[in-house]
N, C-alpha and C. Protein backbone atom coordinates (compact mmCIF):
# COMPACT_ATOMS: atom_id res chain seq x y z
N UNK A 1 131.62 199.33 9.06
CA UNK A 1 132.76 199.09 8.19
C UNK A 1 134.02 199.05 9.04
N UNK A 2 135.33 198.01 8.85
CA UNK A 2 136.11 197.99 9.78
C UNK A 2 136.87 198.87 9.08
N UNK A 3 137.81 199.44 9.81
CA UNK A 3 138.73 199.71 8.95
C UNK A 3 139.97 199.09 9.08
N UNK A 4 140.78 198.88 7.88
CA UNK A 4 141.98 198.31 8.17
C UNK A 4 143.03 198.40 8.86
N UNK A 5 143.78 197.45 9.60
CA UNK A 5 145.03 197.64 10.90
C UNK A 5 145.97 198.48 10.11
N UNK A 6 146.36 199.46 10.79
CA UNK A 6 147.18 200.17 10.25
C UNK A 6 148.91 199.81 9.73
N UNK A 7 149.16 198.64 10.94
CA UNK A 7 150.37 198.12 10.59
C UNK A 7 150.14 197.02 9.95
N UNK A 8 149.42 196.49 8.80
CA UNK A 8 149.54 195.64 8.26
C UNK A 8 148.98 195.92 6.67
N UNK A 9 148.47 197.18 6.55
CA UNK A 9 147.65 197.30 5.47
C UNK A 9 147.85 198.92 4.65
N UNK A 10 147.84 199.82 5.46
CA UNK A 10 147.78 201.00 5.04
C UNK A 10 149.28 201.61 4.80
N UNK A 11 149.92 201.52 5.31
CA UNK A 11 151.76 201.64 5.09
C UNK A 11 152.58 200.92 4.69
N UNK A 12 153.83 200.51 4.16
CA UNK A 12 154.95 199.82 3.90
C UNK A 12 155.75 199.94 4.87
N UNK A 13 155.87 199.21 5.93
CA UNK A 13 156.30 199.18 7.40
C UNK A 13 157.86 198.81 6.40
N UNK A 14 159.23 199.30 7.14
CA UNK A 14 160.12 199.47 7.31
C UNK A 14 161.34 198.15 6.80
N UNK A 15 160.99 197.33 7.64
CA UNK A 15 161.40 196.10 7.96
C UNK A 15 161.35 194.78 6.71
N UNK A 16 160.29 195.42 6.28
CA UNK A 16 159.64 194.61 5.18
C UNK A 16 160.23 195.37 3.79
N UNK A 17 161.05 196.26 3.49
CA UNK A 17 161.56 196.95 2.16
C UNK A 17 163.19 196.35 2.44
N UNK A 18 163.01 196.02 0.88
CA UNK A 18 164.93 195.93 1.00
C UNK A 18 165.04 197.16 -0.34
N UNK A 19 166.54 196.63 -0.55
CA UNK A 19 167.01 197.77 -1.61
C UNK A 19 167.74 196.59 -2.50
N UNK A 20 166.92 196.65 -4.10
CA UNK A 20 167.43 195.52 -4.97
C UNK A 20 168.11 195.90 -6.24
N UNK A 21 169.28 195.54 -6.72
CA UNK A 21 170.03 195.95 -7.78
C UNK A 21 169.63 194.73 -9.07
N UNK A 22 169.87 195.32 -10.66
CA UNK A 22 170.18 194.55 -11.39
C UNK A 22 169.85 195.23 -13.00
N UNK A 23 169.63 194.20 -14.04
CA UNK A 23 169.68 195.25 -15.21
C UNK A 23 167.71 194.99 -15.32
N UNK A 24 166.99 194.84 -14.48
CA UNK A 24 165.77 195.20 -14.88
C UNK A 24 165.11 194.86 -13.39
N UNK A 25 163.78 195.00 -13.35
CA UNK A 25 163.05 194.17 -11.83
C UNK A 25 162.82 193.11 -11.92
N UNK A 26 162.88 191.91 -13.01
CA UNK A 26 162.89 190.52 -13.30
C UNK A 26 163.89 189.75 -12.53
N UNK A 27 164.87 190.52 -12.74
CA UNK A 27 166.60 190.00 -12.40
C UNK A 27 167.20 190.54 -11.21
N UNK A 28 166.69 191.40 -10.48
CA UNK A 28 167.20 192.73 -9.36
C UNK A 28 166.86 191.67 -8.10
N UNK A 29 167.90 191.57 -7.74
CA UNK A 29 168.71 190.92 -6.68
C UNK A 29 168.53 191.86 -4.69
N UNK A 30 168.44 191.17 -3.71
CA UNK A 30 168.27 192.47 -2.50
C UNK A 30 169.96 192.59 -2.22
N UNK A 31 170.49 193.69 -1.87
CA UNK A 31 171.52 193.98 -1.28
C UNK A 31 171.45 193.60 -0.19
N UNK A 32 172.21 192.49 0.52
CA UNK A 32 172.65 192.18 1.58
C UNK A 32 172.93 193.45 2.99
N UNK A 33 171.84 193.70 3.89
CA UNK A 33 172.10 193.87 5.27
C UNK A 33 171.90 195.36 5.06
N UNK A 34 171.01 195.84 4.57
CA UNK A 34 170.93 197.38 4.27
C UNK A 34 169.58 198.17 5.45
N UNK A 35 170.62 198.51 6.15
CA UNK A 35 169.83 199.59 7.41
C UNK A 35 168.85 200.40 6.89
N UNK A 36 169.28 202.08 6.13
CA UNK A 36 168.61 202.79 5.53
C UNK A 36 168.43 202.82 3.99
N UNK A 37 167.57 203.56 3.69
CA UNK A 37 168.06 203.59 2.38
C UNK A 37 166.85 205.16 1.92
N UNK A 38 166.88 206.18 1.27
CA UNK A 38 166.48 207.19 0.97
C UNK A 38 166.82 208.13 -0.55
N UNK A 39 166.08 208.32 -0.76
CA UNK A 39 165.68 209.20 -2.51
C UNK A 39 165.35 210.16 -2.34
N UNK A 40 166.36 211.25 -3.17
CA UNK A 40 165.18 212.48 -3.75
C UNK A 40 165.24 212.81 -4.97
N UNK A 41 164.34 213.42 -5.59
CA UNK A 41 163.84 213.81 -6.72
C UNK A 41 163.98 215.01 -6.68
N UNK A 42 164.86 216.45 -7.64
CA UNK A 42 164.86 217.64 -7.43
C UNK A 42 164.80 218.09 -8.23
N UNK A 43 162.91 218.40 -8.53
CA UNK A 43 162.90 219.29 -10.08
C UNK A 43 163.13 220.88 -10.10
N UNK A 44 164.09 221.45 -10.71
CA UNK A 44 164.50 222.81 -10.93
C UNK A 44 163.72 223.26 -11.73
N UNK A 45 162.95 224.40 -11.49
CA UNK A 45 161.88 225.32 -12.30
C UNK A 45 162.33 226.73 -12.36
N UNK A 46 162.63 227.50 -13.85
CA UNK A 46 162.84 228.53 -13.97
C UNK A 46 161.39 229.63 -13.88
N UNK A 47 161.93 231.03 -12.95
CA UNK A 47 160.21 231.29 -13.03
C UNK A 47 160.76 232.85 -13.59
N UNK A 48 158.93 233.29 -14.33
CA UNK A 48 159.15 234.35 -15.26
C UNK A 48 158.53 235.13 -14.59
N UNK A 49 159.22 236.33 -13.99
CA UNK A 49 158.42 237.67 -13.36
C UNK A 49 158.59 238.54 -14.79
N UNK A 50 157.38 239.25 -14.43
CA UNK A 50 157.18 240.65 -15.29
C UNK A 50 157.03 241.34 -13.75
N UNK A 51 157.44 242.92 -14.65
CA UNK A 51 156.95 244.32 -13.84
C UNK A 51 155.55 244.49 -13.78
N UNK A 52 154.52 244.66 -12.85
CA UNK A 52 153.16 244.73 -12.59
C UNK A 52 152.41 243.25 -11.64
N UNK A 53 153.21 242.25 -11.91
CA UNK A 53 153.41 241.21 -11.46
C UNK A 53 153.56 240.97 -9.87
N UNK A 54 152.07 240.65 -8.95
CA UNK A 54 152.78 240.21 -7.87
C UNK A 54 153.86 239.11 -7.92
N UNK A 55 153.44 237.89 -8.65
CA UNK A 55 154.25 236.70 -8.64
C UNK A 55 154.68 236.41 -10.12
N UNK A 56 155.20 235.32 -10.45
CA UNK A 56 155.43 234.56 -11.39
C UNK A 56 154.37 234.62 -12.59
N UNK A 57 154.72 235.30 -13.54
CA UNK A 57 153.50 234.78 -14.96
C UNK A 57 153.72 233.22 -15.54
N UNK A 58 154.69 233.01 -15.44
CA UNK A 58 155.22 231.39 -15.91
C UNK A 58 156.09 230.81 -15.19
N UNK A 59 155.78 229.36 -15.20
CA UNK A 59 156.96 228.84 -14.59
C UNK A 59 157.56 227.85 -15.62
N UNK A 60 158.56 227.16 -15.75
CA UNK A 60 159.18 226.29 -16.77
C UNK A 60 160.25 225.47 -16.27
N UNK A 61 159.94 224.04 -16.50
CA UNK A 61 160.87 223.41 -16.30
C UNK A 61 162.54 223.17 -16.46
N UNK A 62 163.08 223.31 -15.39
CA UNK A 62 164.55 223.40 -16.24
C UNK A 62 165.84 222.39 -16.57
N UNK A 63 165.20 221.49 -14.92
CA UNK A 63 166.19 220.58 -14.63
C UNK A 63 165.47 219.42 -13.35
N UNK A 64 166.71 218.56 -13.62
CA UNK A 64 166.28 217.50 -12.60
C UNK A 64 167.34 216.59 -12.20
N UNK A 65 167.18 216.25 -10.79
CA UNK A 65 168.54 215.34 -10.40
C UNK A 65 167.97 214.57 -9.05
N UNK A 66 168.12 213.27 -9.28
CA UNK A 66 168.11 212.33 -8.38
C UNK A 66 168.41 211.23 -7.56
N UNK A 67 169.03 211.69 -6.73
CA UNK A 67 169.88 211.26 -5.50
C UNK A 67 169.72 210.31 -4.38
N UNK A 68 170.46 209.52 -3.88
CA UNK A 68 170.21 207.88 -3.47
C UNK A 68 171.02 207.96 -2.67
N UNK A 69 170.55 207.76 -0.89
CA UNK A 69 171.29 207.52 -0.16
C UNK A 69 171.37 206.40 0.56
N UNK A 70 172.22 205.30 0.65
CA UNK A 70 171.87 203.90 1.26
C UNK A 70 172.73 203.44 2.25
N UNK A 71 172.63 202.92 3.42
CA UNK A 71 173.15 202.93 4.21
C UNK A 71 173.32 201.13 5.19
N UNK A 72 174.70 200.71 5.05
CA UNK A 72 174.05 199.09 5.51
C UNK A 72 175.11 198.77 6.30
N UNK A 73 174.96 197.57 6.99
CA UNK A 73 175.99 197.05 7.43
C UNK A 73 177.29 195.66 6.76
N UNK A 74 178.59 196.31 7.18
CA UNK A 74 179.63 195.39 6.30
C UNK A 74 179.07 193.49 6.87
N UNK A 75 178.61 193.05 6.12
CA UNK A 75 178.09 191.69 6.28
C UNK A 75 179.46 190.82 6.55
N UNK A 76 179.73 189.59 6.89
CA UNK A 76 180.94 188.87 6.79
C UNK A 76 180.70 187.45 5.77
N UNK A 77 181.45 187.45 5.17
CA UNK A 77 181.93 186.13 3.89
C UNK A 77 182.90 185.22 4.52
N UNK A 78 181.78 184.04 4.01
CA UNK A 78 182.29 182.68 4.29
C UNK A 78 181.84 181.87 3.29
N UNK A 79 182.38 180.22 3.40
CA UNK A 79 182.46 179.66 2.46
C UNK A 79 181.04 178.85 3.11
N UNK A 80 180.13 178.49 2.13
CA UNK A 80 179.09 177.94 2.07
C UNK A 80 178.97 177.26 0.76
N UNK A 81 178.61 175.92 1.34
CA UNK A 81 178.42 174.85 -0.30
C UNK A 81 179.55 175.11 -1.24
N UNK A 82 181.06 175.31 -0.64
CA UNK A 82 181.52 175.41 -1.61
C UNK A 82 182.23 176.85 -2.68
N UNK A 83 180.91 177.74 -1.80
CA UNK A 83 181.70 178.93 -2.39
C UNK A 83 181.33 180.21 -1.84
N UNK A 84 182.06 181.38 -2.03
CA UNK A 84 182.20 182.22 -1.07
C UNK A 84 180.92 182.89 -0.88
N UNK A 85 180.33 183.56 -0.38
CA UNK A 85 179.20 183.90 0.01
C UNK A 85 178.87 184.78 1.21
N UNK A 86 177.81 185.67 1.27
CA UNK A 86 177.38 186.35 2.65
C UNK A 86 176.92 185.80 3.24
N UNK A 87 177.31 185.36 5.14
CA UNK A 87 176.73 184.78 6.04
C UNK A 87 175.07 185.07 5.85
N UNK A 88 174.35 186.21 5.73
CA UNK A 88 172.89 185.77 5.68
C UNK A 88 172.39 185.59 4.20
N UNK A 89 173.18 184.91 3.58
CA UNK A 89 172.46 184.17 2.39
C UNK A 89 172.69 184.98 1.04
N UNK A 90 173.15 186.29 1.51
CA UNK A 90 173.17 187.39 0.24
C UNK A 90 174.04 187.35 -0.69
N UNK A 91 174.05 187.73 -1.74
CA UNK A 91 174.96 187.54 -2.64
C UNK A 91 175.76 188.86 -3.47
N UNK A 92 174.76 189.95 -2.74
CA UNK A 92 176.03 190.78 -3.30
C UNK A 92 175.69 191.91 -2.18
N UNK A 93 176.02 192.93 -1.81
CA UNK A 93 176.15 193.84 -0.71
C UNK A 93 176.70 194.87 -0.93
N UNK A 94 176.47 195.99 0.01
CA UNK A 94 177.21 197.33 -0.77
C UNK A 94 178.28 197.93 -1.14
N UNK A 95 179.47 197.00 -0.46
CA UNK A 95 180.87 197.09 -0.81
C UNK A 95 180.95 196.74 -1.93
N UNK A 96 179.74 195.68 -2.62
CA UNK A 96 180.23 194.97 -3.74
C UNK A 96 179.76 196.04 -5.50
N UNK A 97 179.06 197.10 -4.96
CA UNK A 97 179.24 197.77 -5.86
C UNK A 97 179.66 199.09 -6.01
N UNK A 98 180.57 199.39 -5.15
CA UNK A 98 181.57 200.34 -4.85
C UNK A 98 182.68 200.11 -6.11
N UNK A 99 182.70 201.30 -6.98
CA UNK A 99 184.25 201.16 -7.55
C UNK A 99 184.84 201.62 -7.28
N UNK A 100 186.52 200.92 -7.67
CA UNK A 100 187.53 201.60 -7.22
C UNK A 100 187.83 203.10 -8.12
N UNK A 101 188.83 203.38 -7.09
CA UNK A 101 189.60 204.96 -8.00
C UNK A 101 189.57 204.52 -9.33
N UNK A 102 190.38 203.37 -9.66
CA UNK A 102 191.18 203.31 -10.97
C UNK A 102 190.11 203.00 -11.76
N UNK A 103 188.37 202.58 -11.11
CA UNK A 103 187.58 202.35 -12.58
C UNK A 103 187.04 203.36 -12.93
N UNK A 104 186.77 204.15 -11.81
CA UNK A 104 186.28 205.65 -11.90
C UNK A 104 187.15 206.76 -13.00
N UNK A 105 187.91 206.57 -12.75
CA UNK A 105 189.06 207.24 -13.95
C UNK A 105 188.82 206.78 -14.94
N UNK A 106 188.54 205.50 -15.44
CA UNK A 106 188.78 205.12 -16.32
C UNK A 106 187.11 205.02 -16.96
N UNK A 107 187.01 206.09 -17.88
CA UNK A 107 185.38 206.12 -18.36
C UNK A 107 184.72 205.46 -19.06
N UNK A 108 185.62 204.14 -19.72
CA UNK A 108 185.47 203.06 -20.55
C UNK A 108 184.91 201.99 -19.17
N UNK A 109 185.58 201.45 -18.07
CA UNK A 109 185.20 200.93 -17.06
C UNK A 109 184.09 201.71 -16.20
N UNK A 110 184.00 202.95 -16.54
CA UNK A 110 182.96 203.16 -15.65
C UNK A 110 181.36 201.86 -15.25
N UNK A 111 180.84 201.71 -14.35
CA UNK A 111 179.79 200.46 -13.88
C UNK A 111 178.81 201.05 -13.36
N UNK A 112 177.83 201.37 -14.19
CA UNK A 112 176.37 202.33 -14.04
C UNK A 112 175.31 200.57 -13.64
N UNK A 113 174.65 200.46 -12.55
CA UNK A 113 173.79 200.19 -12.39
C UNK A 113 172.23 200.53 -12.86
N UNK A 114 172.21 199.49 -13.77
CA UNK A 114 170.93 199.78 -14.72
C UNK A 114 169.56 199.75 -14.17
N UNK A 115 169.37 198.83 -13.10
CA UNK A 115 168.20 198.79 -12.21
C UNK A 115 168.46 199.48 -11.10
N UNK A 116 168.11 200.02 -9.71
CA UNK A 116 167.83 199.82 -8.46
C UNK A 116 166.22 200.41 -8.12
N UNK A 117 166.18 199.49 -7.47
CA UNK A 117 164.41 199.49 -6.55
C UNK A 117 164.27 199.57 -5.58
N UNK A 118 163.45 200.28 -4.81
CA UNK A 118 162.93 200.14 -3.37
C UNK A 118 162.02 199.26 -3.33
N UNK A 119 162.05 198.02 -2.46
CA UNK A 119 160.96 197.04 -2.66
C UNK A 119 160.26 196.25 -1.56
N UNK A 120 158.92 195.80 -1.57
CA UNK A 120 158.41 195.57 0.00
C UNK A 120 158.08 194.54 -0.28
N UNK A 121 159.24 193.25 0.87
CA UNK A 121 158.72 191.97 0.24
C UNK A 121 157.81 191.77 0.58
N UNK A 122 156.51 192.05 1.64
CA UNK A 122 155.72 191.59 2.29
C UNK A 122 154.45 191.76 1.36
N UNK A 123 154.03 193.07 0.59
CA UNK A 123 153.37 193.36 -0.09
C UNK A 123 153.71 192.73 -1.90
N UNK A 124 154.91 192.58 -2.11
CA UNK A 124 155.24 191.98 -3.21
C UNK A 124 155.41 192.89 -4.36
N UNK A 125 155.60 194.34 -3.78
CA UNK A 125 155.73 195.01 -5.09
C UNK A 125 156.71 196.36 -4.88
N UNK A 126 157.26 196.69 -5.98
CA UNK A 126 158.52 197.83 -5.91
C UNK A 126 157.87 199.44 -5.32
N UNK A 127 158.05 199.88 -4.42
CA UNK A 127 157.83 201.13 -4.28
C UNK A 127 158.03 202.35 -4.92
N UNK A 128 159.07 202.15 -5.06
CA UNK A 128 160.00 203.40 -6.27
C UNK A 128 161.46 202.41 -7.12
N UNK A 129 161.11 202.59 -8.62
CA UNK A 129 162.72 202.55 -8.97
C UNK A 129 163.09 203.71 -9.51
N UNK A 130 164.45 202.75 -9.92
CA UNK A 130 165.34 204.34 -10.43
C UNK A 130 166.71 203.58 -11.27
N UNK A 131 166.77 204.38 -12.98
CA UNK A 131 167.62 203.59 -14.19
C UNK A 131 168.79 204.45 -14.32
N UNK A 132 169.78 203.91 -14.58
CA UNK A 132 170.98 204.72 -14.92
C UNK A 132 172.06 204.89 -13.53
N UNK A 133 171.93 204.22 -12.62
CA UNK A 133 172.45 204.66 -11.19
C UNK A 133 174.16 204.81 -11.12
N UNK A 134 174.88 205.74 -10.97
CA UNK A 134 175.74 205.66 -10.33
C UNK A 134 176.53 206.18 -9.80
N UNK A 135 177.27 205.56 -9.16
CA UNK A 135 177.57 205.60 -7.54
C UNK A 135 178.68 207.20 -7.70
N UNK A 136 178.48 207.96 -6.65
CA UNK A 136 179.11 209.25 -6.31
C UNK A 136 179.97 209.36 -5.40
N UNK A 137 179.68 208.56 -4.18
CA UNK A 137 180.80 208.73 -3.12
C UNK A 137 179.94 207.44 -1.90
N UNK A 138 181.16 206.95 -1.48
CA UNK A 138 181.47 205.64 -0.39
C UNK A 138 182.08 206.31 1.08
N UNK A 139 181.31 205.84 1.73
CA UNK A 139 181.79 205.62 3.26
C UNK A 139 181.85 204.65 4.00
N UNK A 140 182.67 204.46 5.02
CA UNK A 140 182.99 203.04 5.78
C UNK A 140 182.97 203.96 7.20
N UNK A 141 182.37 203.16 8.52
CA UNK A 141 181.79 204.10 9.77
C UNK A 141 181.93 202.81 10.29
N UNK A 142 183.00 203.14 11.31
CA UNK A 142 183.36 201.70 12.52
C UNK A 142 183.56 202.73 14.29
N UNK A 143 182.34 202.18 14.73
CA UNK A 143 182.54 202.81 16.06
C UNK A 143 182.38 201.38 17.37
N UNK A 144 183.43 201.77 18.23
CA UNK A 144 183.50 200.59 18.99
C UNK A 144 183.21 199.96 19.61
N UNK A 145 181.90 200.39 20.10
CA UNK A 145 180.81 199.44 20.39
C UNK A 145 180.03 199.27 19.59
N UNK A 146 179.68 199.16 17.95
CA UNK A 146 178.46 198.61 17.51
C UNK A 146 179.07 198.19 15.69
N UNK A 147 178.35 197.78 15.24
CA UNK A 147 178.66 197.35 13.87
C UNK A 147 179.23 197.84 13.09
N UNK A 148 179.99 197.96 12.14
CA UNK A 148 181.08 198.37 10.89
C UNK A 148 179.64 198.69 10.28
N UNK A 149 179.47 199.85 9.51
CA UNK A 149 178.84 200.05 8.52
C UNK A 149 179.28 201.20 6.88
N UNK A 150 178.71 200.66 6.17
CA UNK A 150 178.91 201.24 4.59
C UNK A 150 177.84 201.77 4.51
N UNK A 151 178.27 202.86 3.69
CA UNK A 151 177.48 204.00 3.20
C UNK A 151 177.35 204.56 1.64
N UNK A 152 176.63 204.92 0.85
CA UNK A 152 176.61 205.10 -0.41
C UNK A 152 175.74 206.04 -0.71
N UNK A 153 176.43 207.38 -1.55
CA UNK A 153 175.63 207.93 -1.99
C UNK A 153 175.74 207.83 -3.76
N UNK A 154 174.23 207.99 -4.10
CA UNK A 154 174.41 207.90 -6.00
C UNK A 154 173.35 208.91 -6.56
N UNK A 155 173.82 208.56 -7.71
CA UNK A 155 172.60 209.61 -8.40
C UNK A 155 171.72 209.04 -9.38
N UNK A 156 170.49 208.92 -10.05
CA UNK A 156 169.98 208.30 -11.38
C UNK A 156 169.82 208.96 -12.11
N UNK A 157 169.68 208.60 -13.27
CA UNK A 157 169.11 209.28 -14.49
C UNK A 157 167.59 209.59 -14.52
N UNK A 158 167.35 208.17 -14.23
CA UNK A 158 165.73 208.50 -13.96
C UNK A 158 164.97 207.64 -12.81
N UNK A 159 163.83 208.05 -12.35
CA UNK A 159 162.84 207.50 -11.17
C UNK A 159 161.86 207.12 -12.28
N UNK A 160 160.73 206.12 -11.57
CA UNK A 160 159.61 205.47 -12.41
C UNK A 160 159.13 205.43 -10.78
């Protein structure tokens, strides 16, 4: 029996995942030029000691929060066919869903991302998503020998 190459079959090699936004996985679009990208899931469990008790008689669920860290480079926009656009073909990128102060204040404007996915184009299918997303805090990281990069951290409502 062979067994299968390990870099082509048994893992989701790196290179091959983007990070895709939109209001479902039909429609979810890749973010333009995204280095890292990382999730956690943090279920909070309340636990019940009694006296006589080495450990825990119960444990119970209490809470949960899940957190999105993505990390890419500032792409550059130019005009192609006519209209503005990301030099490698992308169409929206992580600056582009950064809000400002003034929408953040404003809880009527608030802009919750209804989709995001981890996804492996090579294999053709989503690794992890996650509904309700949004965004917590932005960074911009320019050091002088190497690329401008953006940073994003968020939170979801929920993972699937």
């Amino acid at each position: 029996m062979a067994l299968p190459n390990v870099t082509g079959e048994i893992i989701a090699q790196g290179f091959n995942c983007h990070v895709r936004v939109g209001t479902n996985a039909s429609d979810a679009e890749t973010i333009a030029l995204v280095a890292s990208f990382q999730a956690n899931e943090d279920f909070q469990v309340q636990e019940a000691t009694c006296l006589g008790n080495l450990g825990p008689v119960a444990l119970d669920p209490q809470g949960y929060t899940c957190s999105l860290t993505i990390d890419g480079f500032l792409p550059f926009k130019k005009i192609l066919d006519g209209a503005m656009q990301y030099a490698d073909g992308g169409k929206i990128a992580l600056m582009d869903i950064m809000p400002t102060r003034a929408k953040f204040m404003d809880a009527g404007a608030i802009q919750k991302i209804a989709y995001l996915d981890f996804y492996n184009k090579k294999a053709g299918k989503v690794l992890k998503s996650f509904e309700g997303v949004l965004i917590t805090s932005g960074s911009i990281n320019v050091d002088g020998n190497a690329y401008a990069r953006n940073g994003v951290q968020a939170r979801a409502l929920s993972a699937a």
